[in-house]
PDB file of N, CA and C in Angstrom:
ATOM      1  N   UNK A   1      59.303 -55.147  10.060  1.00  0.00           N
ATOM      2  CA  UNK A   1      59.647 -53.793   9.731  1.00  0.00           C
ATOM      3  C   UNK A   1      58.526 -53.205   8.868  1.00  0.00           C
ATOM      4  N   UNK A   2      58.197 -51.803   9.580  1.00  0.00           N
ATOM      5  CA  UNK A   2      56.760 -51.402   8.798  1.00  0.00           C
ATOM      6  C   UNK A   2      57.792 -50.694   7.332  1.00  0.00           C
ATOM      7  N   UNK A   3      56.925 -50.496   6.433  1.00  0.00           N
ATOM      8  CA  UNK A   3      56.864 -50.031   5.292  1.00  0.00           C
ATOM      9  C   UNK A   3      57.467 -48.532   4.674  1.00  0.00           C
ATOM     10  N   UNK A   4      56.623 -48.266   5.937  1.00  0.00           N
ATOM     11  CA  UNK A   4      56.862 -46.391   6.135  1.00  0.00           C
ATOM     12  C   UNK A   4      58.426 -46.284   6.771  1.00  0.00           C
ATOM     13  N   UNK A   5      59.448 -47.187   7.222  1.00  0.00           N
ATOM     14  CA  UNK A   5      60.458 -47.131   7.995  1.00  0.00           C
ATOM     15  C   UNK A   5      61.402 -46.646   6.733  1.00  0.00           C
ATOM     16  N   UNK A   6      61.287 -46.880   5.603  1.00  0.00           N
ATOM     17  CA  UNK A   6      62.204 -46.316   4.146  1.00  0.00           C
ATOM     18  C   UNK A   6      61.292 -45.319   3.489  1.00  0.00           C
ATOM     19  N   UNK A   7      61.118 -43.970   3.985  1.00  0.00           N
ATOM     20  CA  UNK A   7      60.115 -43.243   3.017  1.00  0.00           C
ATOM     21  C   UNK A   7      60.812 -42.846   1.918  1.00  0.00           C
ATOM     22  N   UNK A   8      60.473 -43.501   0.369  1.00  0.00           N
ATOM     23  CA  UNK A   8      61.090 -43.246  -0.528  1.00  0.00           C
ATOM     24  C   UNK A   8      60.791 -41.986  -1.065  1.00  0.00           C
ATOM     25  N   UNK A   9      59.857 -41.121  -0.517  1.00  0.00           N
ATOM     26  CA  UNK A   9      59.561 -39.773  -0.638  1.00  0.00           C
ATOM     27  C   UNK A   9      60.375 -38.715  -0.159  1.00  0.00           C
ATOM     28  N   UNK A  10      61.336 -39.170   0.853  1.00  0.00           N
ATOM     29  CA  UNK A  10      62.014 -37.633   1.492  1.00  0.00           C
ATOM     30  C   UNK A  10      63.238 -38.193   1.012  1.00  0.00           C
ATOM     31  N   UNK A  11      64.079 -36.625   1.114  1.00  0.00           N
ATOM     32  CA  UNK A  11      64.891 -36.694   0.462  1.00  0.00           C
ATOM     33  C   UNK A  11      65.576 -36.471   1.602  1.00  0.00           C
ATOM     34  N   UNK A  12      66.934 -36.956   1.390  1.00  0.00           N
ATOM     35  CA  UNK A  12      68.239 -36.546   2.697  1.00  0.00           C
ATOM     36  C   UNK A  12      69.055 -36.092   2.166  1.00  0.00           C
ATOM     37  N   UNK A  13      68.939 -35.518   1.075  1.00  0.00           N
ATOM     38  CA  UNK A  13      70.284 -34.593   0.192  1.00  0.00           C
ATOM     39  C   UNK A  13      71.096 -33.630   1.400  1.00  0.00           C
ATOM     40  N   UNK A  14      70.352 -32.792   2.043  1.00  0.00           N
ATOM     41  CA  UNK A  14      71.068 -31.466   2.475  1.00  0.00           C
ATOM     42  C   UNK A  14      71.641 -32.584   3.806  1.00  0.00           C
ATOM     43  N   UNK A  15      70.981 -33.949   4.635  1.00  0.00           N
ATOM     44  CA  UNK A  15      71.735 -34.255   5.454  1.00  0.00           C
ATOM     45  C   UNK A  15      72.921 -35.046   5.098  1.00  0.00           C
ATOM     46  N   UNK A  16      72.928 -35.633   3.514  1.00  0.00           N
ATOM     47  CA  UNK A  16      74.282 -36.362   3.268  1.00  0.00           C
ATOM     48  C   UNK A  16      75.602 -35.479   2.944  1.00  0.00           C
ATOM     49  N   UNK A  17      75.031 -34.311   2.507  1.00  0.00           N
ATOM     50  CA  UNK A  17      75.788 -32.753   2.046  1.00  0.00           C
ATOM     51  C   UNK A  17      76.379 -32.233   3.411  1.00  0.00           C
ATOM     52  N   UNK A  18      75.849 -32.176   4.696  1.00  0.00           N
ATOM     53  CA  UNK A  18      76.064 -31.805   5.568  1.00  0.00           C
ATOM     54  C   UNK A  18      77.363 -33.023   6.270  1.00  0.00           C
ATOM     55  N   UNK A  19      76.950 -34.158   6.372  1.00  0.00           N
ATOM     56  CA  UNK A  19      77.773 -35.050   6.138  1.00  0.00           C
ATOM     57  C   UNK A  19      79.341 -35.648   5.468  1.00  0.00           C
ATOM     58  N   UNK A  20      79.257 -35.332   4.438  1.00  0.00           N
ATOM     59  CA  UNK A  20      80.421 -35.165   3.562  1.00  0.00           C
ATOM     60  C   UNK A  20      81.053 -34.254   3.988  1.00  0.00           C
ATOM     61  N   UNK A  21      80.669 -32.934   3.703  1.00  0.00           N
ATOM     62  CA  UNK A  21      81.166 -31.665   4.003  1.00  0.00           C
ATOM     63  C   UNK A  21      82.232 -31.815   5.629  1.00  0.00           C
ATOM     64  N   UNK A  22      81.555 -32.386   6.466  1.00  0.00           N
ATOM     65  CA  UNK A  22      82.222 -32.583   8.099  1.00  0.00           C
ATOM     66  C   UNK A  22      83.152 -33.902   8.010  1.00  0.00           C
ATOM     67  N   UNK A  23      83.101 -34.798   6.996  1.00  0.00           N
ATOM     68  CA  UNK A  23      84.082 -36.268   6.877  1.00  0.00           C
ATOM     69  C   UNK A  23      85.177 -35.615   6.693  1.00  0.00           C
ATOM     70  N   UNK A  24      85.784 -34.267   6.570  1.00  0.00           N
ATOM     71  CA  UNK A  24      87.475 -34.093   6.724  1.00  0.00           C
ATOM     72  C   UNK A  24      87.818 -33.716   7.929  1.00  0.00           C
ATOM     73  N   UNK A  25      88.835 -34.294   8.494  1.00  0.00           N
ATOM     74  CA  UNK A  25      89.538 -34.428   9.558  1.00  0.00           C
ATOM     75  C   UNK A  25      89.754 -32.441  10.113  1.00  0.00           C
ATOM     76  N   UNK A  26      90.055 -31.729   9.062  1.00  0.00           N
ATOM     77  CA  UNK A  26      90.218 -30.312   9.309  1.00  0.00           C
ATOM     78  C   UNK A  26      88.886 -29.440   9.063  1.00  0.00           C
ATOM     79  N   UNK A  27      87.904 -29.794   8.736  1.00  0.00           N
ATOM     80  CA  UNK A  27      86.640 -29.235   8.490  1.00  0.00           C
ATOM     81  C   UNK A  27      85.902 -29.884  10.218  1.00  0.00           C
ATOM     82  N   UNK A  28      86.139 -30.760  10.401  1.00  0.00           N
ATOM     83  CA  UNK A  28      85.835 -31.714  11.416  1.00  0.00           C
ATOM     84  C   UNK A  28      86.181 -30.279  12.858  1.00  0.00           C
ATOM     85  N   UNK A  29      87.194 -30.420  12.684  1.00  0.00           N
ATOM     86  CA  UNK A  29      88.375 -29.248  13.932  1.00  0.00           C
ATOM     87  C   UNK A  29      87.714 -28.074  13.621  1.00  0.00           C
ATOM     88  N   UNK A  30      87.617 -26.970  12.478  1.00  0.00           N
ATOM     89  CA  UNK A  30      87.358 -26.299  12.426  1.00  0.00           C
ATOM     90  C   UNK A  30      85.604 -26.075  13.385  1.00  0.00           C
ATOM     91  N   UNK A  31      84.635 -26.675  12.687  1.00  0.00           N
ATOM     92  CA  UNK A  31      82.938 -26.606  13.334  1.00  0.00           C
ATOM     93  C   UNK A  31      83.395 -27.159  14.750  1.00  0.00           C
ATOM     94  N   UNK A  32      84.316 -28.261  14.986  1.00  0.00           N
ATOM     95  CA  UNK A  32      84.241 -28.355  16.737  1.00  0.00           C
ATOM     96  C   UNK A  32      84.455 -27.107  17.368  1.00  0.00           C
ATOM     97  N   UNK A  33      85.390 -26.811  17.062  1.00  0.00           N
ATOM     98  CA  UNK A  33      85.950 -25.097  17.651  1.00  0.00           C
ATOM     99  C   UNK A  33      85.018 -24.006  17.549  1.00  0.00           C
ATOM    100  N   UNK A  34      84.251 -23.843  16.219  1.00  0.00           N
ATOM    101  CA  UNK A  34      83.586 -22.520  16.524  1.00  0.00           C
ATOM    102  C   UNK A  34      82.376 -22.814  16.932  1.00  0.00           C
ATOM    103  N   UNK A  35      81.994 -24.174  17.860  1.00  0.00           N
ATOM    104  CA  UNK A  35      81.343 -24.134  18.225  1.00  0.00           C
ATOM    105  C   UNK A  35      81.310 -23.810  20.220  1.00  0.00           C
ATOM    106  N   UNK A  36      82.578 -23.471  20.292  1.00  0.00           N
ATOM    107  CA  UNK A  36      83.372 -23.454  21.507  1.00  0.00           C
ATOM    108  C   UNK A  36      83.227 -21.429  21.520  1.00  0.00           C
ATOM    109  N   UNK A  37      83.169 -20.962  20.363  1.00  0.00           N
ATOM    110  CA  UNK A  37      83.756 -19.400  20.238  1.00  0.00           C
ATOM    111  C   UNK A  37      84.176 -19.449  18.934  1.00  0.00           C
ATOM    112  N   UNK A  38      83.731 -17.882  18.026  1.00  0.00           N
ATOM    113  CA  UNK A  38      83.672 -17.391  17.374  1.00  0.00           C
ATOM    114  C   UNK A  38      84.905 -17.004  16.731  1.00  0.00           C
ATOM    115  N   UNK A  39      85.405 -17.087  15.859  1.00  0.00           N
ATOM    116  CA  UNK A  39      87.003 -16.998  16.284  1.00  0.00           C
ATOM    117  C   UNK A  39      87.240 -16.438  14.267  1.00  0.00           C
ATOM    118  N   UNK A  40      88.475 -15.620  14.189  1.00  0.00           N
ATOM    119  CA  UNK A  40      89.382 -15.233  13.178  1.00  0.00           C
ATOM    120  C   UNK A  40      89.804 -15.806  12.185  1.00  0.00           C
ATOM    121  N   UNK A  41      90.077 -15.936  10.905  1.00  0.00           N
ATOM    122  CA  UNK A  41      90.861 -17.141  10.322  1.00  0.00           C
ATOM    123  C   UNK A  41      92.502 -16.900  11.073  1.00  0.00           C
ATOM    124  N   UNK A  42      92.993 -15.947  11.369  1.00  0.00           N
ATOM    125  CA  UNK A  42      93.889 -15.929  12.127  1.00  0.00           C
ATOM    126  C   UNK A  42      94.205 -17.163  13.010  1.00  0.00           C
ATOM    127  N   UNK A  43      93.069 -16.705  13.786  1.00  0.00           N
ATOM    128  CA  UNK A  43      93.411 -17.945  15.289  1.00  0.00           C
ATOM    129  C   UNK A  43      93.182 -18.796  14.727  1.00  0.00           C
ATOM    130  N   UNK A  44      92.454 -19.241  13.880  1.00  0.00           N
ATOM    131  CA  UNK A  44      91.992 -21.126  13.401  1.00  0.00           C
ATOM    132  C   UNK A  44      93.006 -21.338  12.769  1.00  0.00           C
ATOM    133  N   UNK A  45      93.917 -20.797  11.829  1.00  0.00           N
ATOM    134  CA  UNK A  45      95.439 -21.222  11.648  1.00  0.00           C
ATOM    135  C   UNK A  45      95.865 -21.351  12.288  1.00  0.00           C
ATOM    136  N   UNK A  46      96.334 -20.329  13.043  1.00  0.00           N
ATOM    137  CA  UNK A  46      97.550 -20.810  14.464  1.00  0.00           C
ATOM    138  C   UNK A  46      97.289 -21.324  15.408  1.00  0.00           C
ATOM    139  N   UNK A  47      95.960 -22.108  16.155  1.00  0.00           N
ATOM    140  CA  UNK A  47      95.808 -22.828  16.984  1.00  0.00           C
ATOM    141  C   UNK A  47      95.427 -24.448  15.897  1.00  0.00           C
ATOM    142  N   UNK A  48      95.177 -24.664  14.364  1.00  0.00           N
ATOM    143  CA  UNK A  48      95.653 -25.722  14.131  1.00  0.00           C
ATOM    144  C   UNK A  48      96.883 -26.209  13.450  1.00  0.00           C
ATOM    145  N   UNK A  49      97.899 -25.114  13.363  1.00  0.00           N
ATOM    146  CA  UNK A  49      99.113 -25.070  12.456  1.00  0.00           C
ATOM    147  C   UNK A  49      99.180 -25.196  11.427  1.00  0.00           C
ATOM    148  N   UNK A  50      98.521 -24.677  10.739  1.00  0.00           N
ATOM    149  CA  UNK A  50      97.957 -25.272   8.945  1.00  0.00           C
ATOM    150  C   UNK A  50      98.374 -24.221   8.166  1.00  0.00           C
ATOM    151  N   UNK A  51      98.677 -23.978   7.213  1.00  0.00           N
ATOM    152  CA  UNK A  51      98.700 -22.670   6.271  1.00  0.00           C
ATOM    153  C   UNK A  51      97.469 -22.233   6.370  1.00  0.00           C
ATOM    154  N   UNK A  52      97.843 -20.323   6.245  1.00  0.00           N
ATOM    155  CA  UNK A  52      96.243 -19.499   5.796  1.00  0.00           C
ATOM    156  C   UNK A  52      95.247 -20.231   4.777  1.00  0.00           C
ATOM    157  N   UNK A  53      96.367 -20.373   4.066  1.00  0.00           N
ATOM    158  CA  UNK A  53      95.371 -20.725   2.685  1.00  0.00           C
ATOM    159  C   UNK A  53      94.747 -21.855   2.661  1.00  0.00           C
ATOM    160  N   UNK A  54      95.255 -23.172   3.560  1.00  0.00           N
ATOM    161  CA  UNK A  54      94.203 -24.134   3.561  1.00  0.00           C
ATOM    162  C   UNK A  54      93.534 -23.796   4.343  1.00  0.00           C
ATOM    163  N   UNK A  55      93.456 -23.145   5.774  1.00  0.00           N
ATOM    164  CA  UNK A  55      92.408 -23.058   5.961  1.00  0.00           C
ATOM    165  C   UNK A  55      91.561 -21.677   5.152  1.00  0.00           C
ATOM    166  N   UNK A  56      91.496 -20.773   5.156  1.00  0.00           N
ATOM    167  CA  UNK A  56      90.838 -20.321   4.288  1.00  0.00           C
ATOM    168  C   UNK A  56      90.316 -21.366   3.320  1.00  0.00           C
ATOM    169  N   UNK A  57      90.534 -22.324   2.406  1.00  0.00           N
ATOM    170  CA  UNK A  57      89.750 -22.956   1.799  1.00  0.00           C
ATOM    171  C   UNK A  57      88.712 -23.640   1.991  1.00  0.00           C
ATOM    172  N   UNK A  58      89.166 -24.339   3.507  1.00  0.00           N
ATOM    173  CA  UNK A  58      88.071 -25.117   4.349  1.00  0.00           C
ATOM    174  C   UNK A  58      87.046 -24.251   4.877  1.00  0.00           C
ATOM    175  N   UNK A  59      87.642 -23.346   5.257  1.00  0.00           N
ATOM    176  CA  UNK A  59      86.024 -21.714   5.661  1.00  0.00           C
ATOM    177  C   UNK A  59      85.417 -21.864   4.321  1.00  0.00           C
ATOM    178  N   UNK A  60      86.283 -21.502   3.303  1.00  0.00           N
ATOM    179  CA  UNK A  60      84.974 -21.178   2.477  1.00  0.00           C
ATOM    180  C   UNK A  60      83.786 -21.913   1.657  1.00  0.00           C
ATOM    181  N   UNK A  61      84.434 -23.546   1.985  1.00  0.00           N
ATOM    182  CA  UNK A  61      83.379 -24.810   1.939  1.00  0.00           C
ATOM    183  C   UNK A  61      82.798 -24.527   2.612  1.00  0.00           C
ATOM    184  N   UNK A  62      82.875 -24.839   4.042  1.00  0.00           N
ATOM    185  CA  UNK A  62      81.903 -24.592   5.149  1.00  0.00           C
ATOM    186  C   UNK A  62      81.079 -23.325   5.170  1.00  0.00           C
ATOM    187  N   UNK A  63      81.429 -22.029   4.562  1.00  0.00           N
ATOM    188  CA  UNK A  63      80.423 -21.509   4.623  1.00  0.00           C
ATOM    189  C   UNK A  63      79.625 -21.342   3.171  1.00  0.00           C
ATOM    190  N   UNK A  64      80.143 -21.951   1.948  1.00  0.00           N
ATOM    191  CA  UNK A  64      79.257 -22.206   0.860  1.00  0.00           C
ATOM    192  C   UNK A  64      78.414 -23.449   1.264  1.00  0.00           C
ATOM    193  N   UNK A  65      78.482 -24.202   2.277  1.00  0.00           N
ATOM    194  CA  UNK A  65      77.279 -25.148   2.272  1.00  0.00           C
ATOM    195  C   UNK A  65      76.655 -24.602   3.389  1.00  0.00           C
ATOM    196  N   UNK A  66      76.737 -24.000   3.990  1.00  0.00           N
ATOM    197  CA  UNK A  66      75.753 -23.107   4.784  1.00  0.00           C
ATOM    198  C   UNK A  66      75.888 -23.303   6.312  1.00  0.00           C
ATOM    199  N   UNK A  67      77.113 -23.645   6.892  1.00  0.00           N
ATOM    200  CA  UNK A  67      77.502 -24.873   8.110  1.00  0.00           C
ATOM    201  C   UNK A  67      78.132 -23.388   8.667  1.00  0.00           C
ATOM    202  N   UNK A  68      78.695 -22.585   8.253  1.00  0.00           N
ATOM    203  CA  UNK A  68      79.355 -21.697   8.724  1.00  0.00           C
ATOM    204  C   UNK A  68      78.997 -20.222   8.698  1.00  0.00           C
ATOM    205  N   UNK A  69      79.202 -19.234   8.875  1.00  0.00           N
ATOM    206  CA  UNK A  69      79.268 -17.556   8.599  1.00  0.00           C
ATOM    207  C   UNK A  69      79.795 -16.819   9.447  1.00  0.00           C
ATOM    208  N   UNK A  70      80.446 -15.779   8.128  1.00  0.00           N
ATOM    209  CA  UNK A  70      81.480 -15.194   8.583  1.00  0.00           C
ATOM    210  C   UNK A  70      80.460 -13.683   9.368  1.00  0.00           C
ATOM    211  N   UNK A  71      81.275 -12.775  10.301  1.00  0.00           N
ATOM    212  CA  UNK A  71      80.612 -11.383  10.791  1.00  0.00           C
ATOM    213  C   UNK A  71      81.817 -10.627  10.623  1.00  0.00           C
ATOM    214  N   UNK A  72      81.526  -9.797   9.810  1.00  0.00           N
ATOM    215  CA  UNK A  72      82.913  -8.393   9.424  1.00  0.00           C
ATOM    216  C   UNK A  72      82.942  -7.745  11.269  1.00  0.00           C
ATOM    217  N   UNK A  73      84.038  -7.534  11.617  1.00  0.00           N
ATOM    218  CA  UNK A  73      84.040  -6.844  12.723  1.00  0.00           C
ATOM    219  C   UNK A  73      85.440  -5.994  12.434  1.00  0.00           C
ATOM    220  N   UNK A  74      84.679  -4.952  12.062  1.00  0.00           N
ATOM    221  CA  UNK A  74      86.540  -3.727  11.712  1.00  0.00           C
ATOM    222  C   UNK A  74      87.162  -4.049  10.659  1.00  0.00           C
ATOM    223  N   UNK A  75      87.998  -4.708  10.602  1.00  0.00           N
ATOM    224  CA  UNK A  75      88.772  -5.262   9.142  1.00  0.00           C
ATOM    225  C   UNK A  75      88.702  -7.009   9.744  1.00  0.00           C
ATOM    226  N   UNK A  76      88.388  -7.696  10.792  1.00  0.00           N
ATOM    227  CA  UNK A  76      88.359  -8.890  10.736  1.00  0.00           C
ATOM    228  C   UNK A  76      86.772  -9.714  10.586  1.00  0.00           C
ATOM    229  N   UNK A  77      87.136 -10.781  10.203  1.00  0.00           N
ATOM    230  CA  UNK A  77      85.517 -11.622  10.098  1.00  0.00           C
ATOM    231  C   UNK A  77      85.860 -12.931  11.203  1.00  0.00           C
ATOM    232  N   UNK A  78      84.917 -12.523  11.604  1.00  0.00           N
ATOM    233  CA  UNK A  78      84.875 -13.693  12.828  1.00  0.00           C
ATOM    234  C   UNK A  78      83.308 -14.715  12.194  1.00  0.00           C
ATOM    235  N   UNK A  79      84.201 -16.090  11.890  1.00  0.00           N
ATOM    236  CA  UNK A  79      83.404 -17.133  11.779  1.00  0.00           C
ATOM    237  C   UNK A  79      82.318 -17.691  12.861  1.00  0.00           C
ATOM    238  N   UNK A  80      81.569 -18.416  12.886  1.00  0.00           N
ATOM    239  CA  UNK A  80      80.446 -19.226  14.078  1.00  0.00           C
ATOM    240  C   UNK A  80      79.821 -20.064  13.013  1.00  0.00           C
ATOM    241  N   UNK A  81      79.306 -21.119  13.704  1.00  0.00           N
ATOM    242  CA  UNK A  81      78.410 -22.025  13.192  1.00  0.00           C
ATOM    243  C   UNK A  81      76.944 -21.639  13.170  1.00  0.00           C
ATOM    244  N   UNK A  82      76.184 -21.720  11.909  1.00  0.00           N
ATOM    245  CA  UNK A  82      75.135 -21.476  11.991  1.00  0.00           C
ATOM    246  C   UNK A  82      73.956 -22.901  11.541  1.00  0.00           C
ATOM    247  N   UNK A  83      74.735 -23.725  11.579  1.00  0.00           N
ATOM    248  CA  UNK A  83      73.676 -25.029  10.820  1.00  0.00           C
ATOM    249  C   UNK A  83      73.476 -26.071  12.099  1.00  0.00           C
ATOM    250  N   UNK A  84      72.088 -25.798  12.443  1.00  0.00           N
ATOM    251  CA  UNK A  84      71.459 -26.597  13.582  1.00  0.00           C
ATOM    252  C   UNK A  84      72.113 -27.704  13.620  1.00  0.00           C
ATOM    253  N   UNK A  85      71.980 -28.733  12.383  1.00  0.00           N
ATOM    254  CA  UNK A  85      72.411 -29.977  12.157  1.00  0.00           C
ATOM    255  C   UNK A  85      73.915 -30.199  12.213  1.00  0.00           C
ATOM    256  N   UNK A  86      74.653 -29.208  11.857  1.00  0.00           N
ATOM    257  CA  UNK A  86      76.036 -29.703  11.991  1.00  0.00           C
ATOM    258  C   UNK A  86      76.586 -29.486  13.434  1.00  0.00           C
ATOM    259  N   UNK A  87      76.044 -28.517  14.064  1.00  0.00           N
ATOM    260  CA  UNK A  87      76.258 -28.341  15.828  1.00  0.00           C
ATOM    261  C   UNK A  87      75.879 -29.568  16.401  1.00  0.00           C
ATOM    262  N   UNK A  88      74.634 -30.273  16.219  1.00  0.00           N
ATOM    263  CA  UNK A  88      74.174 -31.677  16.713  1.00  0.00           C
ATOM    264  C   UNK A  88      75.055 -32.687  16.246  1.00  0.00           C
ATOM    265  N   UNK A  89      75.360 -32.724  15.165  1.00  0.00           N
ATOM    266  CA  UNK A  89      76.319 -33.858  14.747  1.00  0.00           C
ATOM    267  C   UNK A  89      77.984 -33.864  15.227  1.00  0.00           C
ATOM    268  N   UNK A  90      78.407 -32.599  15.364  1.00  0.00           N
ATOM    269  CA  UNK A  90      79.393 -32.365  16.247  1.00  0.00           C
ATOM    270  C   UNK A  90      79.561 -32.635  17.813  1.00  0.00           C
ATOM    271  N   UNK A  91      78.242 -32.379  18.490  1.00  0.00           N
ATOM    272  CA  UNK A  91      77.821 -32.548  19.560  1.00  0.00           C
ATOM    273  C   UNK A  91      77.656 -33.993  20.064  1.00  0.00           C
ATOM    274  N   UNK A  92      77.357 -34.619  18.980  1.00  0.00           N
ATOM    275  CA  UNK A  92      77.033 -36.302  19.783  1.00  0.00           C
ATOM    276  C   UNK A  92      78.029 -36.715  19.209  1.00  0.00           C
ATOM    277  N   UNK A  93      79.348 -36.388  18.467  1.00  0.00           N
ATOM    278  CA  UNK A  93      80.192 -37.251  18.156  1.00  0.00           C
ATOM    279  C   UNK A  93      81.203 -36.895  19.125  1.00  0.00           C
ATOM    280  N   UNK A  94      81.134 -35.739  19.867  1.00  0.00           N
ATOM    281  CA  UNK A  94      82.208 -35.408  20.692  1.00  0.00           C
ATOM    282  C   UNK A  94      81.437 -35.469  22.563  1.00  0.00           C
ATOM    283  N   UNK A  95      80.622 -35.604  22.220  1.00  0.00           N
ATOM    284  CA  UNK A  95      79.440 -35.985  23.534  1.00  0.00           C
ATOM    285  C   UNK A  95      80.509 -36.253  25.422  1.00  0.00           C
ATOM    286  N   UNK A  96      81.428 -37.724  24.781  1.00  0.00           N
ATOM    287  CA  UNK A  96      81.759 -38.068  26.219  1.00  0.00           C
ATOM    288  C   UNK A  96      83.204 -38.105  26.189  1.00  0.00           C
ATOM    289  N   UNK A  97      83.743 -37.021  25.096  1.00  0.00           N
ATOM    290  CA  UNK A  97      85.145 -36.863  25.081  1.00  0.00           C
ATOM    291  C   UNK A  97      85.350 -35.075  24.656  1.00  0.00           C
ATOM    292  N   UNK A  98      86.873 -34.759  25.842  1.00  0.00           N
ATOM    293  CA  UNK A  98      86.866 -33.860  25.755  1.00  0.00           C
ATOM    294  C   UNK A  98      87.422 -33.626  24.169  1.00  0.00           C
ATOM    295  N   UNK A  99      87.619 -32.246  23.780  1.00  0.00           N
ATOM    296  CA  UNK A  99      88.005 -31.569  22.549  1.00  0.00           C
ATOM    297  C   UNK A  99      89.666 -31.574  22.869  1.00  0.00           C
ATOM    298  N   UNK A 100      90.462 -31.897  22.096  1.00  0.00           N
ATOM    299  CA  UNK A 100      91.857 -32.195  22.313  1.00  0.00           C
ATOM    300  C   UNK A 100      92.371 -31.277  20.822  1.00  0.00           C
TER     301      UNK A 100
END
């Protein structure tokens, strides 16, 4: 094993942050989905049965670490994923199974 294979120089902060942030089971559901369509806190409650308010809490992790953003449209904000890395990490974990 060469040397350079542990560069103790880079840092992986924003990928272990990105990481953590997606290890909850409902943060997990949420980025699978808006990566399917853009969607309401409305609909992301009632298509995962959760109270407003938790999810609202989980949006607003996801979009304080930068994984998410909201777009005002009229009086609603429609969420989407905006973090390269968390679309890829969603993507190969859900790769050869459908979204249930």
């Amino acid at each position: 094993m060469k040397n350079s294979t542990f560069d103790k120089c880079k840092s992986y902060e924003r990928e272990a942050e990105i990481l953590k942030v997606l290890g909850h089971p409902v943060r997990l559901k949420i980025v699978a989905g808006l990566l399917s369509e853009a969607c309401n806190v409305k609909k992301i409650w009632e298509c995962l049965g959760l109270p407003q308010a938790t999810v609202s809490q989980h949006l607003a992790l996801l979009k304080n670490k930068g994984i998410i953003e909201g777009r005002r449209n009229g009086v609603e904000v429609y969420y989407s994923v905006v973090s390269p890395k968390a679309g890829m990490i969603i993507r190969a974990l859900f790769q050869n199974h459908p979204q249930q």
